[in-house]
Protein backbone atom coordinates (compact mmCIF):
# COMPACT_ATOMS: atom_id res chain seq x y z
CA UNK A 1 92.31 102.06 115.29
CA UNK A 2 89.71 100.77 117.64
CA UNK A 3 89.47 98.09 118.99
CA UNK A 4 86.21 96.42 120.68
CA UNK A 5 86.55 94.28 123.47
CA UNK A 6 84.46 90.40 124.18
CA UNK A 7 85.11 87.52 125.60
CA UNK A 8 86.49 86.78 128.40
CA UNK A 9 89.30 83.97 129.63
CA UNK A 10 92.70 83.42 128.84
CA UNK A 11 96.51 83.62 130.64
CA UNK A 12 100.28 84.26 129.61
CA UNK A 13 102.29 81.57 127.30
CA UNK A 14 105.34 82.07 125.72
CA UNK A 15 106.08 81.96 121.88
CA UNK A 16 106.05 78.46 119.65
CA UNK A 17 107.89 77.98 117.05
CA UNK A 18 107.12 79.50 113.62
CA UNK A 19 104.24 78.27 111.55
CA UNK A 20 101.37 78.92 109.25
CA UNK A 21 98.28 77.95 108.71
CA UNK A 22 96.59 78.01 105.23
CA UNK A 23 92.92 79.22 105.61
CA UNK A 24 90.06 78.45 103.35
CA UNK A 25 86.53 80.07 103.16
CA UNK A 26 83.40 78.58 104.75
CA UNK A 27 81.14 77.19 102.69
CA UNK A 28 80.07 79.08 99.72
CA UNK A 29 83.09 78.92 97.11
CA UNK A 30 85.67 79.29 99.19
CA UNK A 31 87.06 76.08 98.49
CA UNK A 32 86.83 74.21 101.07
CA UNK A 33 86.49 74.73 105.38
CA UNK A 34 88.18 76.99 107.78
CA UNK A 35 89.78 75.35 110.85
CA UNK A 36 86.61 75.96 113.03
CA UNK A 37 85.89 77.21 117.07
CA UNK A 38 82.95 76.75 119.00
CA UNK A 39 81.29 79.12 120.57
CA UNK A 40 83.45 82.66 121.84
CA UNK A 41 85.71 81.47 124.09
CA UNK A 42 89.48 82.04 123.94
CA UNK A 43 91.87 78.69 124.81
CA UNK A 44 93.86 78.98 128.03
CA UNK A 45 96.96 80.87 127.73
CA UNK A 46 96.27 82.21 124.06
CA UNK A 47 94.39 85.28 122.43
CA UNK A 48 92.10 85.93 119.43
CA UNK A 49 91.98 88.56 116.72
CA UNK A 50 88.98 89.08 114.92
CA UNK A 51 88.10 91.44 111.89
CA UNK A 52 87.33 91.62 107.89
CA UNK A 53 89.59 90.87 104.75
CA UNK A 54 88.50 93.41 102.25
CA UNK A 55 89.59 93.48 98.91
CA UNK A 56 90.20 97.18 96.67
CA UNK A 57 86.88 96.18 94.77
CA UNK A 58 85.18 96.14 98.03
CA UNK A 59 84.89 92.12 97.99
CA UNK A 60 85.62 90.09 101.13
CA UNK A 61 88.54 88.36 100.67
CA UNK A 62 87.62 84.68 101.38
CA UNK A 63 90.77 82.46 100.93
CA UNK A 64 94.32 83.25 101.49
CA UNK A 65 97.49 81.97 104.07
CA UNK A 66 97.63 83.90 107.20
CA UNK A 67 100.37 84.17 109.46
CA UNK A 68 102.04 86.89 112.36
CA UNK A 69 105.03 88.50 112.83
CA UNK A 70 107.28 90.41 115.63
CA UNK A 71 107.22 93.75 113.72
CA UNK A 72 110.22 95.25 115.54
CA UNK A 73 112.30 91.44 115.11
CA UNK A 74 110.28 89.75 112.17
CA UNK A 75 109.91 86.87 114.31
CA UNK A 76 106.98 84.76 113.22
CA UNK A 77 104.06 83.62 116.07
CA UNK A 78 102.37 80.51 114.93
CA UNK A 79 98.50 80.62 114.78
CA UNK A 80 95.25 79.13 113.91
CA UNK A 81 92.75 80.85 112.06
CA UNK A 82 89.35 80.89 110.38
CA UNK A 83 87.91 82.99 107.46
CA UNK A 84 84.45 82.89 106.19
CA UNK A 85 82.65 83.87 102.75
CA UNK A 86 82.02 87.58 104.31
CA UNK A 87 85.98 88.00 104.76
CA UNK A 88 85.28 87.71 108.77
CA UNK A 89 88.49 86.05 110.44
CA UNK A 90 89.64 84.84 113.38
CA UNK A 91 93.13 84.67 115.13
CA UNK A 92 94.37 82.82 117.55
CA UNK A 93 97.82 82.59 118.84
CA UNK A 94 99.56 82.74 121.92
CA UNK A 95 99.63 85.87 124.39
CA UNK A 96 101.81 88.58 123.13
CA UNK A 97 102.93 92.21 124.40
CA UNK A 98 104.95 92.59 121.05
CA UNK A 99 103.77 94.80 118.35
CA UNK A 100 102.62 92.17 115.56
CA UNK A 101 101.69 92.54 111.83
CA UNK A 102 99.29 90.22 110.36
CA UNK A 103 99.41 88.94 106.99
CA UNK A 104 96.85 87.46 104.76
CA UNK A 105 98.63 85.92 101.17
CA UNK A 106 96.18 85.31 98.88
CA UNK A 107 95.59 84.63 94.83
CA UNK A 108 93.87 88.48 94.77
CA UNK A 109 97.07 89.76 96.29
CA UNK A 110 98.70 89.84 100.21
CA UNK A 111 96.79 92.36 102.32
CA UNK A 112 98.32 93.31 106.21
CA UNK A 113 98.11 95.09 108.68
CA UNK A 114 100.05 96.61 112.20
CA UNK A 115 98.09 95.66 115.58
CA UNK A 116 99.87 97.43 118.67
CA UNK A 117 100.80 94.66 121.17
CA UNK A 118 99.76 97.89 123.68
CA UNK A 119 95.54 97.13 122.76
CA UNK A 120 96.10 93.80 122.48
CA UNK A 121 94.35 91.61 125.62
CA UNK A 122 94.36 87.93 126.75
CA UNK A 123 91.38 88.30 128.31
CA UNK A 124 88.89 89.50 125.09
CA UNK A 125 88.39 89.30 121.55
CA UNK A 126 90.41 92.04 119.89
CA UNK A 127 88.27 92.77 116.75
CA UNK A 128 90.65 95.19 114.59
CA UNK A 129 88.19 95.90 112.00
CA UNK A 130 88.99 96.03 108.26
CA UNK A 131 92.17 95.01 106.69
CA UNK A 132 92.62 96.51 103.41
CA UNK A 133 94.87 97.79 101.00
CA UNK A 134 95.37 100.86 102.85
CA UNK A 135 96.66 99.05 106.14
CA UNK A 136 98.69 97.40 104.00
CA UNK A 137 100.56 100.40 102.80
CA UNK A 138 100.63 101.35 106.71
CA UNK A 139 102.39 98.39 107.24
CA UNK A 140 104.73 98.40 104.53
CA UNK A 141 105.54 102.13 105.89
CA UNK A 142 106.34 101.10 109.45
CA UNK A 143 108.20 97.77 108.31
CA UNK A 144 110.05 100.04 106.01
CA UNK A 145 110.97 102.76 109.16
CA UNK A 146 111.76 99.73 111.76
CA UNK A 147 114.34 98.00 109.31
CA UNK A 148 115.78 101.65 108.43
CA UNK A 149 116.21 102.52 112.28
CA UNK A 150 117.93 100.37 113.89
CA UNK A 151 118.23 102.12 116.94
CA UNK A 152 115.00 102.62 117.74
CA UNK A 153 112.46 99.91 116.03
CA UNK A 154 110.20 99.60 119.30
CA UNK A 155 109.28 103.25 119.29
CA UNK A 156 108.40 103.37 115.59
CA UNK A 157 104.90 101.71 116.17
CA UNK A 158 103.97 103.68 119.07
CA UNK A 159 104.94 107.28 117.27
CA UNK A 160 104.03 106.30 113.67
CA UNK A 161 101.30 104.47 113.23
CA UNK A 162 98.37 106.92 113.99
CA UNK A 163 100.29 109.65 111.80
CA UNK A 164 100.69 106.83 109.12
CA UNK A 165 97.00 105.81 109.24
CA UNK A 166 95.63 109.13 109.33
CA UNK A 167 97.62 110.38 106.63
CA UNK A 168 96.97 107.30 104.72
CA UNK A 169 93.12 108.01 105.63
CA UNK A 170 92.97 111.16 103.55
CA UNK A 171 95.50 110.45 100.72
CA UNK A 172 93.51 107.09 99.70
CA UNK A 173 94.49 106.15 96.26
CA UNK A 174 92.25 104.88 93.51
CA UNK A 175 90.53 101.41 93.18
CA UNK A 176 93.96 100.82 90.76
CA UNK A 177 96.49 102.22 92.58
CA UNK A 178 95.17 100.26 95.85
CA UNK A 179 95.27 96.63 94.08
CA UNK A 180 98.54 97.98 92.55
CA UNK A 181 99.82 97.96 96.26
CA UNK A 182 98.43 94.48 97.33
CA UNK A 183 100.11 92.85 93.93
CA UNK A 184 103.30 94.39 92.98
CA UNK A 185 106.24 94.77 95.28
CA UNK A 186 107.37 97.80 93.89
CA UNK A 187 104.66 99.99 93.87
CA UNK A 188 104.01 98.45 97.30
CA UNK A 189 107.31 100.19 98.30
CA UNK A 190 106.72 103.03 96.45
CA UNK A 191 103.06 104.03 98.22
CA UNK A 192 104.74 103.02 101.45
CA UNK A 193 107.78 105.49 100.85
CA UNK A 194 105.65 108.56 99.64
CA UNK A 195 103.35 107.50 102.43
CA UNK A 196 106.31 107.80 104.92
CA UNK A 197 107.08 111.55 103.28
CA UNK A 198 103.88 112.88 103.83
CA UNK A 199 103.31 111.75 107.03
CA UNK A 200 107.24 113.37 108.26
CA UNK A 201 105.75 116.59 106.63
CA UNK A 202 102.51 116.65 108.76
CA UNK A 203 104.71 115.70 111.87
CA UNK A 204 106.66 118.57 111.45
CA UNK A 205 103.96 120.92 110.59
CA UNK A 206 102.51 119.78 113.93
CA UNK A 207 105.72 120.75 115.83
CA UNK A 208 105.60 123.78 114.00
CA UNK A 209 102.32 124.57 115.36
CA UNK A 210 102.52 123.18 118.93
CA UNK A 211 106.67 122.78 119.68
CA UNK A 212 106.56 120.39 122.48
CA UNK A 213 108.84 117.59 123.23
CA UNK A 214 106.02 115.36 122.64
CA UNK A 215 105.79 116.27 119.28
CA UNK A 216 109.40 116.62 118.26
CA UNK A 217 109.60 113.28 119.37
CA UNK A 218 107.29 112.15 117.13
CA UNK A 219 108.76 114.02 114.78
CA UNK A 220 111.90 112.69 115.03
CA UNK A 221 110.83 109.13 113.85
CA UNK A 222 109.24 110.55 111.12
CA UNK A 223 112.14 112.49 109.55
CA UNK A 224 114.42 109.32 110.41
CA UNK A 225 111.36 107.36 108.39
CA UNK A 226 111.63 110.37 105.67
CA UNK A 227 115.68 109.48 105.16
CA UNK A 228 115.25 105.66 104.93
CA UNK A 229 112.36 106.83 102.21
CA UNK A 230 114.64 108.54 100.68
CA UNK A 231 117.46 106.04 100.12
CA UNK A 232 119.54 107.56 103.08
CA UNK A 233 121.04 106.14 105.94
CA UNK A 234 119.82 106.64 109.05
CA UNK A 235 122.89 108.02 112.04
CA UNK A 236 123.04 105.77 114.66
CA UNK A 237 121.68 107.57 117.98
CA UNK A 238 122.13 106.59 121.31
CA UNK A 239 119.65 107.95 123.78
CA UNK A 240 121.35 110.77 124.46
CA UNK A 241 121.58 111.85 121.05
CA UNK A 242 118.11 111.49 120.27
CA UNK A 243 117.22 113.47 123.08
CA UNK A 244 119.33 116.38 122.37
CA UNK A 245 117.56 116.27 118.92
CA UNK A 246 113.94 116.46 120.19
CA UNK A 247 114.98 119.67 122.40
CA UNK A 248 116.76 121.33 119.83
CA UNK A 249 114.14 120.96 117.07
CA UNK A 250 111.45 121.73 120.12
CA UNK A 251 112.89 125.20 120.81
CA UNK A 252 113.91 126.02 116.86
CA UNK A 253 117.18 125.57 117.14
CA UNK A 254 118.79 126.92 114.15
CA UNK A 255 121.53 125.72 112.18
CA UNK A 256 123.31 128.31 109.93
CA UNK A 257 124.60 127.03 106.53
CA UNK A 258 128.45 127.36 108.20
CA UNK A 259 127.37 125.33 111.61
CA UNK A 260 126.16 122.53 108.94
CA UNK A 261 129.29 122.68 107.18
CA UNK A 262 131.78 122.27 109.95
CA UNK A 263 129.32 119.69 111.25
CA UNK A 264 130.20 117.62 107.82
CA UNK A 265 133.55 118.32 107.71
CA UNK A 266 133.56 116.15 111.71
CA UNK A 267 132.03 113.57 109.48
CA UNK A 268 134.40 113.54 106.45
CA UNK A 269 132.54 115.69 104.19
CA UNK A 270 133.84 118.78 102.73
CA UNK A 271 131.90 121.45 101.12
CA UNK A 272 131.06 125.03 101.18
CA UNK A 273 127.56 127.32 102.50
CA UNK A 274 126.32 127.44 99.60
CA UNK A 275 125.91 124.13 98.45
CA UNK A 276 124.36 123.60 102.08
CA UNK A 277 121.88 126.50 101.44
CA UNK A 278 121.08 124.61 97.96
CA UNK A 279 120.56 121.52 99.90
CA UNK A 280 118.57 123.07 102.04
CA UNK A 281 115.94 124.34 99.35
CA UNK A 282 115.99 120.93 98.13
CA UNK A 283 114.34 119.65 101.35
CA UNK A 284 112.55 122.37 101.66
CA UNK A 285 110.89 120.90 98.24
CA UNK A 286 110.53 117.61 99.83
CA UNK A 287 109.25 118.25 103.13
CA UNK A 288 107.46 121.64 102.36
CA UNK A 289 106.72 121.82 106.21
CA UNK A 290 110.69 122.79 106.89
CA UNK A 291 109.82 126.26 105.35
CA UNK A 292 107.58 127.24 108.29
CA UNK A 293 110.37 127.12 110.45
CA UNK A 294 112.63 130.48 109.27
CA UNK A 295 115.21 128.66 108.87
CA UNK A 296 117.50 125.34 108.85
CA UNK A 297 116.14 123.89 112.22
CA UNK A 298 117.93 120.51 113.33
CA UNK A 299 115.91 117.84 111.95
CA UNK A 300 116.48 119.52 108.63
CA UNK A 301 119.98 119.49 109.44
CA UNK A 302 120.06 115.52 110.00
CA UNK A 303 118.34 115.16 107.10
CA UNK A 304 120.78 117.16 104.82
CA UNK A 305 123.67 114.98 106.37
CA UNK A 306 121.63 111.83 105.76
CA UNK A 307 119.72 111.89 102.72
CA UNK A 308 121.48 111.04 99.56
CA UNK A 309 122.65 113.60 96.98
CA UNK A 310 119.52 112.57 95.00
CA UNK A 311 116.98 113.81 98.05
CA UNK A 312 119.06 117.39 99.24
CA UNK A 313 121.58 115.36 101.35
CA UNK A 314 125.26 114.59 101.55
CA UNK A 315 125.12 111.10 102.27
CA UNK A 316 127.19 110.88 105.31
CA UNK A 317 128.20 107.57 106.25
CA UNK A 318 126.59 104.80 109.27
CA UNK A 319 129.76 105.41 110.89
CA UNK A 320 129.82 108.50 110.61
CA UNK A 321 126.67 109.58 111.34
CA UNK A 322 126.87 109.94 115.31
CA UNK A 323 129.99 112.15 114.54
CA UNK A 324 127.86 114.78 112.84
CA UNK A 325 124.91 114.58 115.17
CA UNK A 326 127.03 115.46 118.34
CA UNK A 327 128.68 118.55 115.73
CA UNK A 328 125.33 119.54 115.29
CA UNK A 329 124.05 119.37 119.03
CA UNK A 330 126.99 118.74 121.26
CA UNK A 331 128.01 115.02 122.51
């Protein structure tokens, strides 16, 4: 996502509290005026977002009800806001650091999107370009993987949203499907979900093909993302844990079917190899990218003990989950 830079003044403020502001078209038949701004310049203390509301059919979306959110807390940031009969907006709220999503409700459907509190600047314009029914799906993907993970919801923008978008980027979706997404709820969760799958399976292809750290620590959010998809429950991790994981899956660790199995049985589970080596073709099916690996490596692993029965997993438990992590990879 990139973002162009203008405009220059501005300081820190904190939050307000929580409001939106319903914004109308200019001119044309918008009905009725957007809450206007003179000239460029950003009010002391605050920031501005600028970009385009685009529709599926390729029309500018020209009314709707705008508002900003906290993405790792949900936390609403008031703002003010203008939208023209070209779909142009403007933000402005006050200074944040926070990852935020913006949301635009609207009669034609609710379009959003993720901006990274890391690009964001009190001291420009940050224009953000289009906001369509793709971001949308992004953001429905990482709002789905932050409320899943609830150990880590601050790193899920920062590892997941340029595999998200760039997935999302080639997978597209039809004129249909797209409005589908900005109208319906479930199908909204359901492009987010397989959105989240195929993005895990490209993160893991990339470890495959360059096993860094770096990567496996991308990768690890993305699996994580893959078992909330999936209906699972995500193992709580403390930092520890999660770093064990990333080495582990960085050197191709492998699990055999009877490490996985006493693992489970830590974790209250009891079952035999070869149902593990069943659930391991099973993910296999899901996440074709665990294949290239020669074996049951240890994200695969936490996803057999997380995913439900009806994804290739054994459902362990919340409680249980840190249990069967430190069988897996030592406490």
């Amino acid at each position: 996502m990139r973002h162009k830079k203008t405009t220059r003044c501005g300081l820190s403020a904190t939050l307000l509290t929580a409001i939106s502001i319903t914004i109308c078209g200019c001119g044309g038949s918008g009905g009725g005026s957007g809450l206007s701004m003179s000239g460029g310049s950003i009010p002391i203390g605050d920031e501005a977002i600028s970009g385009t509301a685009v529709l599926p059919s390729g029309q500018p979306l020209t009314s709707a009800v705008v508002s900003a959110s906290v993405v790792s807390s949900g936390q609403t940031v008031p703002v003010t806001s203008t939208l023209d009969t070209s779909g142009n907006f403007r933000i402005v709220l006050s200074a944040q650091t926070q990852d935020l999503q913006l949301t635009f409700v609207s009669a034609s459907g609710t379009l959003q999107t993720v901006v990274p509190g890391s690009t964001l600047s009190t001291t420009a314009v940050d224009n953000i370009g289009s906001v369509t029914a793709l971001t949308t799906i992004v953001a429905a993907a990482i709002r789905t993987e932050v409320t899943g993970n609830v150990d880590a919801p601050a790193t899920i923008v920062s590892t997941q949203l340029t595999p998200l978008i760039s997935v999302d980027a080639q997978a597209g979706g039809s004129q249909a499907q797209q409005t589908a997404a900005i109208t319906s709820a479930p199908a909204l969760s359901a492009a987010a979900n397989n959105l989240i799958t195929l993005a895990a399976n490209a993160e893991l292809t990339s470890i495959d093909q360059t096993p860094t750290t770096g990567t496996a620590t991308i990768g690890l959010d993305g699996v994580l993302g893959y078992v909330v998809a999936s209906g699972g429950a995500v193992p709580a991790l403390n930092p520890g844990q999660r770093n064990k994981l990333i080495v582990f899956q960085s050197v191709r660790h492998k699990h055999t079917p009877t490490d996985i199995v006493s693992a489970l049985g830590v974790a209250g589970v009891s079952t035999d190899a070869n149902t593990v080596s069943a659930k391991d073709q099973v993910q296999q099916g899901n996440l074709p990218a665990f294949s290239a690996f020669g074996g049951v490596t240890t994200f695969e692993a936490v996803a057999i003990g997380s995913n439900p029965a009806s994804h290739g997993g054994f459902g362990v438990a919340p409680t249980q989950g840190s249990n069967y992590v430190n069988a897996l990879v030592g406490p």
